[in-house]
Protein backbone atom coordinates (compact mmCIF):
# COMPACT_ATOMS: atom_id res chain seq x y z
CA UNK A 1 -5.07 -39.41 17.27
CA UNK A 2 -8.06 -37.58 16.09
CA UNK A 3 -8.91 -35.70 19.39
CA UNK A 4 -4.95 -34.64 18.83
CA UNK A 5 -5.61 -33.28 15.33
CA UNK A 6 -8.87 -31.67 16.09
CA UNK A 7 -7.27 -29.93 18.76
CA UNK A 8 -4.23 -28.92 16.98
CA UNK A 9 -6.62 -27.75 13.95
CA UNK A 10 -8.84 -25.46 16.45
CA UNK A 11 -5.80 -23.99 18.46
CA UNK A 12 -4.49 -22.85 14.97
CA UNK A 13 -7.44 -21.71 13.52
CA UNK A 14 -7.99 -19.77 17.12
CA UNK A 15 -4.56 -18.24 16.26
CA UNK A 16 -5.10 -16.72 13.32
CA UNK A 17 -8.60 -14.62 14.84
CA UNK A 18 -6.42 -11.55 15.75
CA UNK A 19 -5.31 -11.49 12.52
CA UNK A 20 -8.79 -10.94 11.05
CA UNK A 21 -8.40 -7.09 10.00
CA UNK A 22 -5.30 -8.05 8.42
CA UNK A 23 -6.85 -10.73 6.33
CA UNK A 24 -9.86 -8.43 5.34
CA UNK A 25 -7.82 -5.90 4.22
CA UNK A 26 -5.61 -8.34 1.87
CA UNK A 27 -9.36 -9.39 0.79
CA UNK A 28 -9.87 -6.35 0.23
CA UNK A 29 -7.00 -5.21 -1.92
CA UNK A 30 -8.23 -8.37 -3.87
CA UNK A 31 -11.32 -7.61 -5.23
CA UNK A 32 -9.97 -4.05 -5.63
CA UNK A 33 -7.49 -5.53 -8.05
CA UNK A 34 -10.56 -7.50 -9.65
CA UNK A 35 -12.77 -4.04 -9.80
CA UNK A 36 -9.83 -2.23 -11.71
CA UNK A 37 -10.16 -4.91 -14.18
CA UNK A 38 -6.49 -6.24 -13.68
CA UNK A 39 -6.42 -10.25 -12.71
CA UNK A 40 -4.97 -11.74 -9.56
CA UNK A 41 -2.15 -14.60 -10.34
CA UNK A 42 -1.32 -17.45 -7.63
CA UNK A 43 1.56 -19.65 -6.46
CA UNK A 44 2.62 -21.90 -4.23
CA UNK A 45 4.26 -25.96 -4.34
CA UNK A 46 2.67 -29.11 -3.53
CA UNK A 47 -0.40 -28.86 -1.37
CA UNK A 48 -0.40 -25.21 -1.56
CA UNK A 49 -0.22 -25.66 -5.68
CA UNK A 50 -3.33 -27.42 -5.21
CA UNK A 51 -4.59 -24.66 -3.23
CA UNK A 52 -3.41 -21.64 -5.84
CA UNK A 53 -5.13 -23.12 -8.27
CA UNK A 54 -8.56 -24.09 -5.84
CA UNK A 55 -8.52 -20.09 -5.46
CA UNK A 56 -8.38 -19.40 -9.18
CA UNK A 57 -10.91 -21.82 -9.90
CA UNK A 58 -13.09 -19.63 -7.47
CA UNK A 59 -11.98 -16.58 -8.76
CA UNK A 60 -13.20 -17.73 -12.48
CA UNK A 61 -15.71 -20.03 -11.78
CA UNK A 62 -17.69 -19.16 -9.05
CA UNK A 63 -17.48 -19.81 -4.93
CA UNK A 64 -21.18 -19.29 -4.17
CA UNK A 65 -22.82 -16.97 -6.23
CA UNK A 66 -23.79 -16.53 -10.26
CA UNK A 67 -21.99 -14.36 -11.66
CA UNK A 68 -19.16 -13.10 -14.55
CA UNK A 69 -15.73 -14.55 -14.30
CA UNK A 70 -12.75 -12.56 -13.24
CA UNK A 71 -9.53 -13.61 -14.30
CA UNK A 72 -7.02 -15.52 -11.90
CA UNK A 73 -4.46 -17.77 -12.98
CA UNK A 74 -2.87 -20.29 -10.78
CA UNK A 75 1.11 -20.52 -12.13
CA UNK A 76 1.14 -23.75 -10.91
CA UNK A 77 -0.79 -25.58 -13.82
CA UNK A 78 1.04 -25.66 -17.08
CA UNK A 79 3.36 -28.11 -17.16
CA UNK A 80 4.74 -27.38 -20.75
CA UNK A 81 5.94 -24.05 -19.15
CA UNK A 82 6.93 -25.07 -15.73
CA UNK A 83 9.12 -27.81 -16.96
CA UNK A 84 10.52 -25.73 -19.68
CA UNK A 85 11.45 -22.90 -17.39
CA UNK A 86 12.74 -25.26 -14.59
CA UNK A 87 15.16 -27.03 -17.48
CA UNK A 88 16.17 -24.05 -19.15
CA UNK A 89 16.53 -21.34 -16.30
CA UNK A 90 16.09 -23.06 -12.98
CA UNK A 91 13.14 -24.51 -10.54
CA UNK A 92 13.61 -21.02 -8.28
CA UNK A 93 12.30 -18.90 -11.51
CA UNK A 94 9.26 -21.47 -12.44
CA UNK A 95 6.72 -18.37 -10.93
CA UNK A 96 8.88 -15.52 -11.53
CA UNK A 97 9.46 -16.37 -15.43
CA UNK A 98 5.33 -16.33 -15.67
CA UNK A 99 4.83 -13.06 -13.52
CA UNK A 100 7.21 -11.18 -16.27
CA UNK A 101 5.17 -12.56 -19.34
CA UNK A 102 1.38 -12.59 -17.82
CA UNK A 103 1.83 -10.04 -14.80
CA UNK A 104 1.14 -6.52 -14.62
CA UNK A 105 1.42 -3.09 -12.87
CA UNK A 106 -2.07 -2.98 -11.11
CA UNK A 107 -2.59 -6.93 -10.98
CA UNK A 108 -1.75 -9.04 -7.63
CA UNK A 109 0.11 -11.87 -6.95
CA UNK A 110 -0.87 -14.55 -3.83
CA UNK A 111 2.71 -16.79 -2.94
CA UNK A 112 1.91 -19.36 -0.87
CA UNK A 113 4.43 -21.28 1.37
CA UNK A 114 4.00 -22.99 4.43
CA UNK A 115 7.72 -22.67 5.17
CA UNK A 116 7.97 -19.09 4.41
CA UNK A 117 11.43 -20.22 2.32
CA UNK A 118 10.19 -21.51 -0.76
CA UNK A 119 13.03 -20.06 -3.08
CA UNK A 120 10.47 -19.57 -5.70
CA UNK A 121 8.08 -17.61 -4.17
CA UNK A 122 10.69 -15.68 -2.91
CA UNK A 123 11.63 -14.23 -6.65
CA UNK A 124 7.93 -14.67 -7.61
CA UNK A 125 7.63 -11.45 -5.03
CA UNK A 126 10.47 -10.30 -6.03
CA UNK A 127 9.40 -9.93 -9.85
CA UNK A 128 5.82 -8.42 -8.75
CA UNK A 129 7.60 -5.75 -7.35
CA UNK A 130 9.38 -4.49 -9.73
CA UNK A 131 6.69 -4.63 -11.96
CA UNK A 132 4.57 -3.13 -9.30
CA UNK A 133 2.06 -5.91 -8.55
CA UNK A 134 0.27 -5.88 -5.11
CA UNK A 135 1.48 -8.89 -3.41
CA UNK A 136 -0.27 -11.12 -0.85
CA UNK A 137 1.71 -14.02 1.39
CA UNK A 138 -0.22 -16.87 2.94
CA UNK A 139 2.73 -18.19 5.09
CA UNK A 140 3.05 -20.61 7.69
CA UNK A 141 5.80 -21.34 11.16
CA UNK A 142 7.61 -18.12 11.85
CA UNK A 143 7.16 -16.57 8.31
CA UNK A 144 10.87 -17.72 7.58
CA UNK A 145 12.70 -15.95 4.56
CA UNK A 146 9.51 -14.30 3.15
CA UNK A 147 8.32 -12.88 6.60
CA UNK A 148 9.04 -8.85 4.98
CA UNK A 149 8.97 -9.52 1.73
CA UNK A 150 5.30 -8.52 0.72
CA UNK A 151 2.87 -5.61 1.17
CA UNK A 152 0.56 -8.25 2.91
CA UNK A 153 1.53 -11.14 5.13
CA UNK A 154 -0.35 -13.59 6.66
CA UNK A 155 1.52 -15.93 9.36
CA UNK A 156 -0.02 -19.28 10.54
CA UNK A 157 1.92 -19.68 13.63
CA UNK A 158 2.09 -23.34 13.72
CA UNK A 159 5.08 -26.09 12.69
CA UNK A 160 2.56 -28.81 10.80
CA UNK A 161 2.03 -28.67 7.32
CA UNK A 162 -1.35 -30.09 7.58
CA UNK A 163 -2.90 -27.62 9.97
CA UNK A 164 -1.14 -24.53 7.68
CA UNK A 165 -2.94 -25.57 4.96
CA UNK A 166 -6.42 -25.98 6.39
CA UNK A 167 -6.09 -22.26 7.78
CA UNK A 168 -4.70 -21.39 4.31
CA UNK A 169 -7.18 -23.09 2.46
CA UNK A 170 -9.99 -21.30 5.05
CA UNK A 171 -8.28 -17.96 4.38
CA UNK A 172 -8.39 -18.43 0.80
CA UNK A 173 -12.57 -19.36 1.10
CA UNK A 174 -13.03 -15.94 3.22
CA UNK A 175 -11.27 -13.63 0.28
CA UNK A 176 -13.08 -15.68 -2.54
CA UNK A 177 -16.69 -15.17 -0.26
CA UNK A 178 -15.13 -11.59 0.55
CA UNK A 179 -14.71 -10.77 -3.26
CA UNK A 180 -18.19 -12.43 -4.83
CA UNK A 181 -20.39 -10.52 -2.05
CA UNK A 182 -18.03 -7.03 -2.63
CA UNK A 183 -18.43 -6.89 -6.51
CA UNK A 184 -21.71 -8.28 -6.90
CA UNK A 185 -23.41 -6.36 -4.15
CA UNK A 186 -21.58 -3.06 -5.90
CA UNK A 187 -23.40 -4.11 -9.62
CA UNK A 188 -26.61 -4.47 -7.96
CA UNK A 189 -26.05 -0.73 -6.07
CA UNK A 190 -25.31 0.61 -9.64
């Protein structure tokens, strides 16, 4: 069993190599965002929940280096407002409700979904949109219903949720590294 998992985890993470310009350039957009002084927000259910709000704990904290906070919020966290919005509107508008109060023009929004169909990431991106957010997708199998939704997409091409997230959870590490070493090695240039 572990040789099987191993080898499922490299073939996926070997998957996603020709995708590195792709996930630069989201990184990239990123700290952008961060640089313009507007604040990245993050989504995603379950085990990518847990990731959204490992990235905005990166993003505010730190991920290797001393430095200033930027903001990031995970919309994943508060429960007061998820379960209000999920009882009062519906479970599909838990992210999308929060991107119209704390979201906008300028900021960016990360949905995460290893099924590519999560209903509510689907109107999270929607929302962004219209208030002209930069959105990001970490997606996993084929991309499903969110495959042309955003300005950025990253597909894991694999069917297990397990291996998804460990690339996801990777790709979010490289953009939190990408963004520390971009914005402090700018204020040190200045």
């Amino acid at each position: 069993m572990f040789e099987q998992a191993l080898n499922a985890h490299l073939k996926c993470f070997q998957s996603i190599s020709a995708m590195a310009g792709i996930i630069l350039d989201a990184g990239r957009k990123l700290a952008e965002t961060l640089e313009n002084g507007r604040r990245i927000l993050v989504c995603g259910n379950g085990g990518s929940a847990a990731d959204a709000q490992h990235f905005a704990a990166e993003i505010v904290g730190r991920f290797e280096k001393e430095r200033r906070a930027w903001p990031a919020v995970a919309l994943t966290t508060d429960t007061s407002i998820l379960t209000a919005i999920a009882n009062d509107y519906s479970y599909d508008d838990i992210f999308a409700r929060q991107i119209e109060g704390l979201g906008s023009s300028g900021d960016a929004l990360i949905g995460i979904s290893t099924s590519g169909n999560s209903k509510n990431i689907i109107k999270a991106v929607e929302k962004a949109k219209q208030i002209h957010m930069e959105t990001i997708l970490l997606l996993g199998k084929d991309g499903g219903m969110l495959m042309t939704t955003a300005d950025n997409i990253i597909v894991v091409p694999s069917i297990s949720t397990a291996r998804i997230q460990e690339v996801h959870a990777f790709i979010l590490h490289v953009w939190a590294e990408f963004i520390e070493e971009t914005l402090t090695s700018e204020i040190k240039h200045l």
